[in-house]
PDB file of N, CA and C in Angstrom:
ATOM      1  N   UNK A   1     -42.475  83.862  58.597  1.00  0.00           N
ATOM      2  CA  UNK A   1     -42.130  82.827  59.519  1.00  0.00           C
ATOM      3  C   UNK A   1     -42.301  83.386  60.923  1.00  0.00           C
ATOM      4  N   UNK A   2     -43.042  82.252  61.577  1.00  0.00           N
ATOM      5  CA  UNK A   2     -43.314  83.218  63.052  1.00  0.00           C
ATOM      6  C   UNK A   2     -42.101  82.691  64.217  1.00  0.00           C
ATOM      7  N   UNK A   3     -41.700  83.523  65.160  1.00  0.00           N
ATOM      8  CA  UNK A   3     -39.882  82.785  65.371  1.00  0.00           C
ATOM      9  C   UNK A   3     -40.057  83.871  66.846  1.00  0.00           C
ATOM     10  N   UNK A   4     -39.584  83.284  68.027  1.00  0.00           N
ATOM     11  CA  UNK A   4     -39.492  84.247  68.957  1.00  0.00           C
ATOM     12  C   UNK A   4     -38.128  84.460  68.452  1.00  0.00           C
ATOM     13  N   UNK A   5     -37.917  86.213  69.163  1.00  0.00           N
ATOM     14  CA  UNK A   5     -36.765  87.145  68.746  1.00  0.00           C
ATOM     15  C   UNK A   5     -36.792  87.754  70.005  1.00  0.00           C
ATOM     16  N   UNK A   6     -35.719  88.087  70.317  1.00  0.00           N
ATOM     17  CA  UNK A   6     -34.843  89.096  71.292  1.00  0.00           C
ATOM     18  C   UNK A   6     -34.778  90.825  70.650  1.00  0.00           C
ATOM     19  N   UNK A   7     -35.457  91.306  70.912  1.00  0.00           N
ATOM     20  CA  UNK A   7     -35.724  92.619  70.317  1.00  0.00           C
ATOM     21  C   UNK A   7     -34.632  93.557  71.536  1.00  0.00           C
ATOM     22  N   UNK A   8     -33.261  94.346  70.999  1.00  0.00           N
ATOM     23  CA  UNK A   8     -32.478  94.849  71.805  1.00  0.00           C
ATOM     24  C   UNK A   8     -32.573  96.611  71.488  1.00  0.00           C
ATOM     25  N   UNK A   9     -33.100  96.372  70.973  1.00  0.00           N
ATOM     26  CA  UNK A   9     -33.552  98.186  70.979  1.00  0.00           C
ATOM     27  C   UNK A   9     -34.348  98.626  69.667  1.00  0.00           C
ATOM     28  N   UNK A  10     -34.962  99.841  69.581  1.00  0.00           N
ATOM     29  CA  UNK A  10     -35.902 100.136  68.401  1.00  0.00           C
ATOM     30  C   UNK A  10     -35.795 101.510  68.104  1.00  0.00           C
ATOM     31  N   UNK A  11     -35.615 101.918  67.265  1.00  0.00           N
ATOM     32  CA  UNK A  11     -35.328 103.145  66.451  1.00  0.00           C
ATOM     33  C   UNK A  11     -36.001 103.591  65.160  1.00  0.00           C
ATOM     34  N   UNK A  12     -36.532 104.883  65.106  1.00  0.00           N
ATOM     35  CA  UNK A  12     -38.031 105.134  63.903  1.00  0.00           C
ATOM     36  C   UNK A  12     -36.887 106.742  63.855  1.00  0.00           C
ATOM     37  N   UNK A  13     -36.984 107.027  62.528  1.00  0.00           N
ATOM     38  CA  UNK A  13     -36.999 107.928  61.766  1.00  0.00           C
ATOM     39  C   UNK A  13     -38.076 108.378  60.512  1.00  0.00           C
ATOM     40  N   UNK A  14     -38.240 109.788  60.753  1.00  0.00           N
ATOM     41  CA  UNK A  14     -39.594 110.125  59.714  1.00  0.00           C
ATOM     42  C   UNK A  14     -38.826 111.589  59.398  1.00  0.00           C
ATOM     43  N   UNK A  15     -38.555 111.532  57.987  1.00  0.00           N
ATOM     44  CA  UNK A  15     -38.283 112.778  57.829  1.00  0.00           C
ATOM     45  C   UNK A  15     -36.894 112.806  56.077  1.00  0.00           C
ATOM     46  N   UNK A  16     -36.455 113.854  56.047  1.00  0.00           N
ATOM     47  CA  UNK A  16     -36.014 113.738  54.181  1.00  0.00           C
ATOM     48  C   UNK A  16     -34.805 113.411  54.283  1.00  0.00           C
ATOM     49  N   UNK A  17     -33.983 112.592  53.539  1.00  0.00           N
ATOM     50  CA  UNK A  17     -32.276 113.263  53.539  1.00  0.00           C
ATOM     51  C   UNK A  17     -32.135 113.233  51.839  1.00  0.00           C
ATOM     52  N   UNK A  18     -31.353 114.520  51.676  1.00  0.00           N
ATOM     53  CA  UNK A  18     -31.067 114.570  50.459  1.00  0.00           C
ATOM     54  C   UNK A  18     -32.380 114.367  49.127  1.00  0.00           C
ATOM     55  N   UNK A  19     -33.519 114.697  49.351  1.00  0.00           N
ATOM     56  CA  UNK A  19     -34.899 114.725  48.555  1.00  0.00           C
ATOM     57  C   UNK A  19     -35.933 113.810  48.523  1.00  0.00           C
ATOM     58  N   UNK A  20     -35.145 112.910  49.796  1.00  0.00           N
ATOM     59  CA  UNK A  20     -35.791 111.485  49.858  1.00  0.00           C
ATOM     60  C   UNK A  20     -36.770 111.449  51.166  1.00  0.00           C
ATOM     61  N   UNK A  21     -37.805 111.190  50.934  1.00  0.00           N
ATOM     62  CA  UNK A  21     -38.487 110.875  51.924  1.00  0.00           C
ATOM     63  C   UNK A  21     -38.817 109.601  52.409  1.00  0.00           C
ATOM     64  N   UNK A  22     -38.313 110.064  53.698  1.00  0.00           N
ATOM     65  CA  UNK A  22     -37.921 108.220  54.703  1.00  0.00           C
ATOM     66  C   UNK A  22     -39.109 107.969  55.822  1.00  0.00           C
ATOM     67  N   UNK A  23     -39.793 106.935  56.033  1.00  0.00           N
ATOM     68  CA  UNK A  23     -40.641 106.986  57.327  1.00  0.00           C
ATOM     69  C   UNK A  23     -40.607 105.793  58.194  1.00  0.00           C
ATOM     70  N   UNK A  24     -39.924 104.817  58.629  1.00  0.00           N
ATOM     71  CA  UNK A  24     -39.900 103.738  59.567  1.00  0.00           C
ATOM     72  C   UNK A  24     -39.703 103.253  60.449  1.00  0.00           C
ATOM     73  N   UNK A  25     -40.009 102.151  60.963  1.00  0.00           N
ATOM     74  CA  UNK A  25     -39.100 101.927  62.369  1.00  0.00           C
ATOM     75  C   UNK A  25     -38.369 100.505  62.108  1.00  0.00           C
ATOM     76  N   UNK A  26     -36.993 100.555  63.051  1.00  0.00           N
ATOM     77  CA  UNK A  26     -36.212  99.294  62.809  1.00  0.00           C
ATOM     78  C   UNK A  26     -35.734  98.820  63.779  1.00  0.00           C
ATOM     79  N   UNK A  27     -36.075  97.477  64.055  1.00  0.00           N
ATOM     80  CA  UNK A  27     -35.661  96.664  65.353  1.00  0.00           C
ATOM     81  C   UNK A  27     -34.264  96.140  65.213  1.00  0.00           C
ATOM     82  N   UNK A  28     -33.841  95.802  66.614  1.00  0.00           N
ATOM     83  CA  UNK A  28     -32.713  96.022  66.416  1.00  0.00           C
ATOM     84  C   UNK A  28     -32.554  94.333  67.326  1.00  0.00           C
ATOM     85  N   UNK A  29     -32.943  93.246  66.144  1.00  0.00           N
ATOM     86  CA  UNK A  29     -32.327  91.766  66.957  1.00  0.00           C
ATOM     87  C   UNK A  29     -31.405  91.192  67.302  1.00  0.00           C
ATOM     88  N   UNK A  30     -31.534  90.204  68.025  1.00  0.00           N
ATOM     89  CA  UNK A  30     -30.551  89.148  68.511  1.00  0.00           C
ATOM     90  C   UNK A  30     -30.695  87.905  67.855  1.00  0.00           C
ATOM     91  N   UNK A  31     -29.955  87.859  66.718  1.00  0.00           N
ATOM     92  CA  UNK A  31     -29.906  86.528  66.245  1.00  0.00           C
ATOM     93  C   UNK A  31     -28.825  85.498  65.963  1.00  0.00           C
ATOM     94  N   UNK A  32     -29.086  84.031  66.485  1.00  0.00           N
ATOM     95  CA  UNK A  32     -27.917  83.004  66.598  1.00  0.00           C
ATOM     96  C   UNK A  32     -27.220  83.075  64.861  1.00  0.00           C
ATOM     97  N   UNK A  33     -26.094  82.792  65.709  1.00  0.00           N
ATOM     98  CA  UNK A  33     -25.223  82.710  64.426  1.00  0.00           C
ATOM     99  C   UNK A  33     -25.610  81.501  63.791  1.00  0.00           C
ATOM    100  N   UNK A  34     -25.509  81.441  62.410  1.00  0.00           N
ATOM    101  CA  UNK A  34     -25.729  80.327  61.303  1.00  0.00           C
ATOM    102  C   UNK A  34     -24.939  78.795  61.550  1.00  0.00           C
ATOM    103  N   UNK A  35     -25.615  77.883  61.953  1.00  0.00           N
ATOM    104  CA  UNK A  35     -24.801  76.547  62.624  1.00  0.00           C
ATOM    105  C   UNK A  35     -23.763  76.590  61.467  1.00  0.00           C
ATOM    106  N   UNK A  36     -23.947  76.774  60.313  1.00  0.00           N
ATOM    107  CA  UNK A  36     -22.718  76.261  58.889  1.00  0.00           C
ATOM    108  C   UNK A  36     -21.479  76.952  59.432  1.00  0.00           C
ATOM    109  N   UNK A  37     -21.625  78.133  60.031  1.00  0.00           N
ATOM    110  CA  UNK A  37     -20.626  79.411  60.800  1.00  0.00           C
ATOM    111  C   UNK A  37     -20.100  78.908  61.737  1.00  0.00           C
ATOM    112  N   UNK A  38     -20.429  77.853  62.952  1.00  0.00           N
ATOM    113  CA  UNK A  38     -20.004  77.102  63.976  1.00  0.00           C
ATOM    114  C   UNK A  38     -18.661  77.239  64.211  1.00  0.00           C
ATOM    115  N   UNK A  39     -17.979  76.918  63.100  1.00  0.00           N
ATOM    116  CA  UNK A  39     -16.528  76.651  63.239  1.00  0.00           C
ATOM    117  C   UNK A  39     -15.564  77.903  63.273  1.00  0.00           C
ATOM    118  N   UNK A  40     -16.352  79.398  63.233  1.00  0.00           N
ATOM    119  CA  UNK A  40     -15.558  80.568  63.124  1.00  0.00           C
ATOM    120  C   UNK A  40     -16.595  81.792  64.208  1.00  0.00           C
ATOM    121  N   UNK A  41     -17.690  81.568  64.785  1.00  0.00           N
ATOM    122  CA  UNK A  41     -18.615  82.023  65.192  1.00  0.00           C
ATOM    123  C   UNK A  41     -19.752  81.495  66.468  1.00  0.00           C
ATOM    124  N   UNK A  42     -19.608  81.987  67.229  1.00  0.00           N
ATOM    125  CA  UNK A  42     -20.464  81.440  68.776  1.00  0.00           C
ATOM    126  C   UNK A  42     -21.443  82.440  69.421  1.00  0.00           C
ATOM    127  N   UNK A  43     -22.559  81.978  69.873  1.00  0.00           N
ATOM    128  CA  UNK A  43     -23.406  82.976  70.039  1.00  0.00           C
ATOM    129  C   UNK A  43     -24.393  83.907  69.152  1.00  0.00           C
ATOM    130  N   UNK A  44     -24.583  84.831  69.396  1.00  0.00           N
ATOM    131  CA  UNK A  44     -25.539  86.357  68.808  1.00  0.00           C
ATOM    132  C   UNK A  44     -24.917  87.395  68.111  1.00  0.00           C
ATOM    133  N   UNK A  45     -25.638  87.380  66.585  1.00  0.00           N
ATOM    134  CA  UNK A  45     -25.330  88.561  66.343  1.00  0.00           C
ATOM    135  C   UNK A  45     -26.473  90.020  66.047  1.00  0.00           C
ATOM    136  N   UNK A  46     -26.139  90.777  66.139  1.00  0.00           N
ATOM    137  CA  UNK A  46     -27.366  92.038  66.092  1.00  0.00           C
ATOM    138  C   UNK A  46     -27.841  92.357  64.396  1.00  0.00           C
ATOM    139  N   UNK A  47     -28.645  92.340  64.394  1.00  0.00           N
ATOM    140  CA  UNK A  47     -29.049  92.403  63.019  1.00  0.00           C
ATOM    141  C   UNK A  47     -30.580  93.231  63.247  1.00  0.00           C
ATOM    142  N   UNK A  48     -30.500  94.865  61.942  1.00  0.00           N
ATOM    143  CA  UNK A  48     -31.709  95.482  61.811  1.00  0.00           C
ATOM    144  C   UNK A  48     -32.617  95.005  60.982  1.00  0.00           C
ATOM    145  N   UNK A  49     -33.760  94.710  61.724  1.00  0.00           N
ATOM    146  CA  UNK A  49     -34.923  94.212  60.569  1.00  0.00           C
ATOM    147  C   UNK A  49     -36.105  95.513  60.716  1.00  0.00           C
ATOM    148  N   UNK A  50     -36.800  96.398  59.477  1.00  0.00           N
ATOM    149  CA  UNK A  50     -37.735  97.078  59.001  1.00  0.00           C
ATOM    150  C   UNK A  50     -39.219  96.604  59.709  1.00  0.00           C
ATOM    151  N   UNK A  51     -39.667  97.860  60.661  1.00  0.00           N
ATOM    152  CA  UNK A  51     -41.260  97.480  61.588  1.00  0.00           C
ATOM    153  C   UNK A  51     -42.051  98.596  60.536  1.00  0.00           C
ATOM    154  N   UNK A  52     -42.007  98.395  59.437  1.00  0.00           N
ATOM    155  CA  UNK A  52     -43.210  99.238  59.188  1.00  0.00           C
ATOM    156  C   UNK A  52     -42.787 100.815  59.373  1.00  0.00           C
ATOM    157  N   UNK A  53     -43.456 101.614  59.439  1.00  0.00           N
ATOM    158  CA  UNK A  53     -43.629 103.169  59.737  1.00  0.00           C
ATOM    159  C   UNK A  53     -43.133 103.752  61.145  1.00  0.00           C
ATOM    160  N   UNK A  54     -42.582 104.646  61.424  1.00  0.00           N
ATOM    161  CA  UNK A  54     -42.610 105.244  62.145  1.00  0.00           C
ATOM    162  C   UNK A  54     -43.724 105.558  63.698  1.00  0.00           C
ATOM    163  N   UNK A  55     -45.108 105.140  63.476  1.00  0.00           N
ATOM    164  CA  UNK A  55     -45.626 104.585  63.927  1.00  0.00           C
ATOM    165  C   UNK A  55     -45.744 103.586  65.079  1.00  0.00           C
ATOM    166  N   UNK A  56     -44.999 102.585  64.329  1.00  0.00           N
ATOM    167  CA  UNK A  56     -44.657 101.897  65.552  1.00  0.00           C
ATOM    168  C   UNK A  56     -43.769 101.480  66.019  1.00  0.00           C
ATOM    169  N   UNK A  57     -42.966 102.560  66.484  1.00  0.00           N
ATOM    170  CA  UNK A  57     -42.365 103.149  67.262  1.00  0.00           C
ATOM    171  C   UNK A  57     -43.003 103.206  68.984  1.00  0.00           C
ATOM    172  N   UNK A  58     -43.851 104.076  68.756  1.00  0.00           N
ATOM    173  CA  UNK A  58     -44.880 104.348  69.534  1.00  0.00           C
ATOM    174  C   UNK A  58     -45.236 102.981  70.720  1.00  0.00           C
ATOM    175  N   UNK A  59     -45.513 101.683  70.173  1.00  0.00           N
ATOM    176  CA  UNK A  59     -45.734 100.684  71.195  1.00  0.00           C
ATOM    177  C   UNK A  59     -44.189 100.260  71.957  1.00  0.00           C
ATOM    178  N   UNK A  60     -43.241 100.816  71.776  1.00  0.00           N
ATOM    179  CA  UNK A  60     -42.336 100.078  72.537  1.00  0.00           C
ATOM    180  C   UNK A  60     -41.656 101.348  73.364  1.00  0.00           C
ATOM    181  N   UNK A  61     -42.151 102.285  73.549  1.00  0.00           N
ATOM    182  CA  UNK A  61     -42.214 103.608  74.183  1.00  0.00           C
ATOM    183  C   UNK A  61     -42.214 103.069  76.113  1.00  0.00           C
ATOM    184  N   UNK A  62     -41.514 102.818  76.845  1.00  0.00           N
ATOM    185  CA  UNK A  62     -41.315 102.855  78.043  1.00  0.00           C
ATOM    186  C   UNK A  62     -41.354 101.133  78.341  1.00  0.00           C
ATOM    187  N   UNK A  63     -40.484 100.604  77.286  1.00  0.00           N
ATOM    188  CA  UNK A  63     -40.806  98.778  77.899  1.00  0.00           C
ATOM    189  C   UNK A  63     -39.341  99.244  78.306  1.00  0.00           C
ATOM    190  N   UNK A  64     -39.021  97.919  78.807  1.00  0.00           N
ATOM    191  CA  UNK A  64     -38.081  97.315  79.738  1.00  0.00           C
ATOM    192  C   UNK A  64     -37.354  96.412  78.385  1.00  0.00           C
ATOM    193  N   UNK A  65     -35.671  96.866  77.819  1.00  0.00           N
ATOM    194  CA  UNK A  65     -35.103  95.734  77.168  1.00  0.00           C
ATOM    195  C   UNK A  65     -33.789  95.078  77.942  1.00  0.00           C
ATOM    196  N   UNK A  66     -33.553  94.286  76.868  1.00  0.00           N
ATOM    197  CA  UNK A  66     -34.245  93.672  75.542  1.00  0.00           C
ATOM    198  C   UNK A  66     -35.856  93.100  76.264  1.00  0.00           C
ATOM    199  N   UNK A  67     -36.160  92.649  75.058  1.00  0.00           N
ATOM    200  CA  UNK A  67     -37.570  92.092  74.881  1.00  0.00           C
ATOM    201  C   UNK A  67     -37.763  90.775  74.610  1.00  0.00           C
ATOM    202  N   UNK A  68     -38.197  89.555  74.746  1.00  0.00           N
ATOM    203  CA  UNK A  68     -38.333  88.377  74.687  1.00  0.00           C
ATOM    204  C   UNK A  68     -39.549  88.735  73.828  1.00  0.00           C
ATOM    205  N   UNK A  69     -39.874  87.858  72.608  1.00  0.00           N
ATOM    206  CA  UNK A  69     -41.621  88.126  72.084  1.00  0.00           C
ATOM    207  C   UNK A  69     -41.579  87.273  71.152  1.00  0.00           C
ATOM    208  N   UNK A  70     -42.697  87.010  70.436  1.00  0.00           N
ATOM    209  CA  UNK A  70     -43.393  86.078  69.271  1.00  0.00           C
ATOM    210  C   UNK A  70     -43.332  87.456  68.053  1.00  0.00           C
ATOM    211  N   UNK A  71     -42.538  86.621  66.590  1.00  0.00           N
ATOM    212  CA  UNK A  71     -42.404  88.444  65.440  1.00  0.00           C
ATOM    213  C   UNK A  71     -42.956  87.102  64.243  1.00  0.00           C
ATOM    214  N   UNK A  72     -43.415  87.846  63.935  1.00  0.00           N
ATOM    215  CA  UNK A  72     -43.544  87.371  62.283  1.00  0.00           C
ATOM    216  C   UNK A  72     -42.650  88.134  61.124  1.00  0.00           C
ATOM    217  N   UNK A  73     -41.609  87.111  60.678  1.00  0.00           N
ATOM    218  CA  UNK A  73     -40.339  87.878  60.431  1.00  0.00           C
ATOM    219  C   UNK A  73     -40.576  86.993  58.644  1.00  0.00           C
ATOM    220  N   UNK A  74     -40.024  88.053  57.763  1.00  0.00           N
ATOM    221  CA  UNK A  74     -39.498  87.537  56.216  1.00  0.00           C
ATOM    222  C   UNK A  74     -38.073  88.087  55.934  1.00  0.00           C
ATOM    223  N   UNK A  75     -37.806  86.774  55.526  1.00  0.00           N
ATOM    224  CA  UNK A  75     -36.389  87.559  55.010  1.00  0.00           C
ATOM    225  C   UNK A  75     -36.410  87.718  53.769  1.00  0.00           C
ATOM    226  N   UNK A  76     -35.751  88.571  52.989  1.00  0.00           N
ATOM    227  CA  UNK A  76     -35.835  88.662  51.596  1.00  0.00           C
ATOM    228  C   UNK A  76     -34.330  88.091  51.303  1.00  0.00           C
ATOM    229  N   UNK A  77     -34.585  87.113  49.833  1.00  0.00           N
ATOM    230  CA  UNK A  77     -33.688  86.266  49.518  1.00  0.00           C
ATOM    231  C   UNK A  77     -32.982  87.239  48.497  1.00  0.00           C
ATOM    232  N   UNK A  78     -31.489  87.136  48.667  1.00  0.00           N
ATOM    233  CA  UNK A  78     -31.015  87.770  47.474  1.00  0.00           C
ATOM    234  C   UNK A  78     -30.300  89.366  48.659  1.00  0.00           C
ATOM    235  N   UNK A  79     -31.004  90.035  49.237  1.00  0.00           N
ATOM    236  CA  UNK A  79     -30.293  91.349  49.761  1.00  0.00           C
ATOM    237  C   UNK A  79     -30.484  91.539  51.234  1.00  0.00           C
ATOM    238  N   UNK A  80     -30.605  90.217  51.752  1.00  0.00           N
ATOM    239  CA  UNK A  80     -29.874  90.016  53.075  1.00  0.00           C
ATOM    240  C   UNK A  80     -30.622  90.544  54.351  1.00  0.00           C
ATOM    241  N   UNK A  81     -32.043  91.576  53.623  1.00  0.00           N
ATOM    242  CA  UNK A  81     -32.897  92.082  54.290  1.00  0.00           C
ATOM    243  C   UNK A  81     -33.498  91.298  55.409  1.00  0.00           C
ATOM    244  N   UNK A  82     -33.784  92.346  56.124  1.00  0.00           N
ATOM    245  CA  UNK A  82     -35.218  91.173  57.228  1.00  0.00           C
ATOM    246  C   UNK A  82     -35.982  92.101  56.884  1.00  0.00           C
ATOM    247  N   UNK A  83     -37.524  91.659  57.454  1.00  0.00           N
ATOM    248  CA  UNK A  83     -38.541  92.832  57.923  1.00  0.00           C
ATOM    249  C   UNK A  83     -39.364  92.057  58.766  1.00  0.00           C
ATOM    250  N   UNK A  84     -40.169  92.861  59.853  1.00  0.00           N
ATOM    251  CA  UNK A  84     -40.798  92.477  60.493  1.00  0.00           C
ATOM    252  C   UNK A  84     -42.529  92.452  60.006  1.00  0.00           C
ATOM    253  N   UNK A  85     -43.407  91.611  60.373  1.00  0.00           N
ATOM    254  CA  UNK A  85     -44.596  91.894  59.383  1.00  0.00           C
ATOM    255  C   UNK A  85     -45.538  92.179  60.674  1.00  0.00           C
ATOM    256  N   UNK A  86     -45.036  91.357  61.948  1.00  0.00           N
ATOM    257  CA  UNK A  86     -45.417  91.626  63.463  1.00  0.00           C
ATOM    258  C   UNK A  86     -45.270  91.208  63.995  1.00  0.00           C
ATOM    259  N   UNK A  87     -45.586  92.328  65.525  1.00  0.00           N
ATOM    260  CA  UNK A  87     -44.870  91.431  66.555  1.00  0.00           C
ATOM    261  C   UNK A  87     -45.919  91.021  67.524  1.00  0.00           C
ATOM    262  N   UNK A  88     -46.040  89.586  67.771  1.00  0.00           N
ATOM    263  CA  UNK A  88     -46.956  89.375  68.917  1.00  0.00           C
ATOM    264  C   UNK A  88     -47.054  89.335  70.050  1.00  0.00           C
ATOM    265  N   UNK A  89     -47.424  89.773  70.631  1.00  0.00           N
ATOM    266  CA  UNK A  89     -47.248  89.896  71.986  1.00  0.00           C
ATOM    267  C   UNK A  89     -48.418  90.169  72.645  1.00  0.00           C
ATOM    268  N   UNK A  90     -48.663  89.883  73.854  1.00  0.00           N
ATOM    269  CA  UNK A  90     -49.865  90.051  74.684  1.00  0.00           C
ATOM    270  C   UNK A  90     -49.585  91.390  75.894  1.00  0.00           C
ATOM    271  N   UNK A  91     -48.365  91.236  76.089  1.00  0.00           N
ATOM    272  CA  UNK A  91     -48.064  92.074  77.488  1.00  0.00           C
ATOM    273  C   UNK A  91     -46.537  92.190  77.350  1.00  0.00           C
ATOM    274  N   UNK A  92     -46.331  93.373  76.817  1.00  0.00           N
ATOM    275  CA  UNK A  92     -44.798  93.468  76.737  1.00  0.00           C
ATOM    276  C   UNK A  92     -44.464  94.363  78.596  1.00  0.00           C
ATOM    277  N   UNK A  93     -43.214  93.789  78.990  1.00  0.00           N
ATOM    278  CA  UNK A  93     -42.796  94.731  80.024  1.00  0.00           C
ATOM    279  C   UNK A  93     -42.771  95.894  80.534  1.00  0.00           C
ATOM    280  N   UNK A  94     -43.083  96.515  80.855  1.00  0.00           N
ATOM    281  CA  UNK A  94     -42.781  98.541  81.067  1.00  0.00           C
ATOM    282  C   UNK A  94     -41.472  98.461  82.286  1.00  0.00           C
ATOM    283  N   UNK A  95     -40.870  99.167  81.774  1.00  0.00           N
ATOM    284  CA  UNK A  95     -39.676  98.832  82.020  1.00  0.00           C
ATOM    285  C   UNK A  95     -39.612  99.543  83.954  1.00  0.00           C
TER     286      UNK A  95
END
């Protein structure tokens, strides 16, 4: 689903814990609370969604946040996941 997002910070880890080898990066959104929630909930909440590899990381290296942008986002049904599949953008900020 393609959805502008508020991207509030980005964080990539590459490397083992405990025998496991980890490599990604994870955005760190702004998303409206669920209208059904209305009655207990107002505004934004932060939620990590999965960019792929470690990698790209790399393009958001000296922007200016948060970030206003166009993401092509899936959620996975069942474990609450996001992931990002991409983010579009033409000209992100340098901060």
């Amino acid at each position: 689903m393609q959805t502008q997002v508020t991207i509030a910070g980005v964080k990539q880890f590459k490397g083992q814990v405990e025998g496991t080898d980890f490599d990604h990066t994870k955005l760190i959104l702004l998303m409206p609370f669920s209208r059904s929630r209305a009655e207990s909930n107002i505004g934004f909440d932060s939620v990590e969604a999965v960019f792929g590899t470690s990698e790209n990381y790399k393009q958001f290296s000296g922007r200016k946040f948060p970030l206003q942008c166009m993401a092509d986002v899936e959620m996975s049904i069942g474990s609450g996941g996001r992931q990002v599949v991409d983010v579009l953008h033409v000209d992100l900020p340098k901060a």
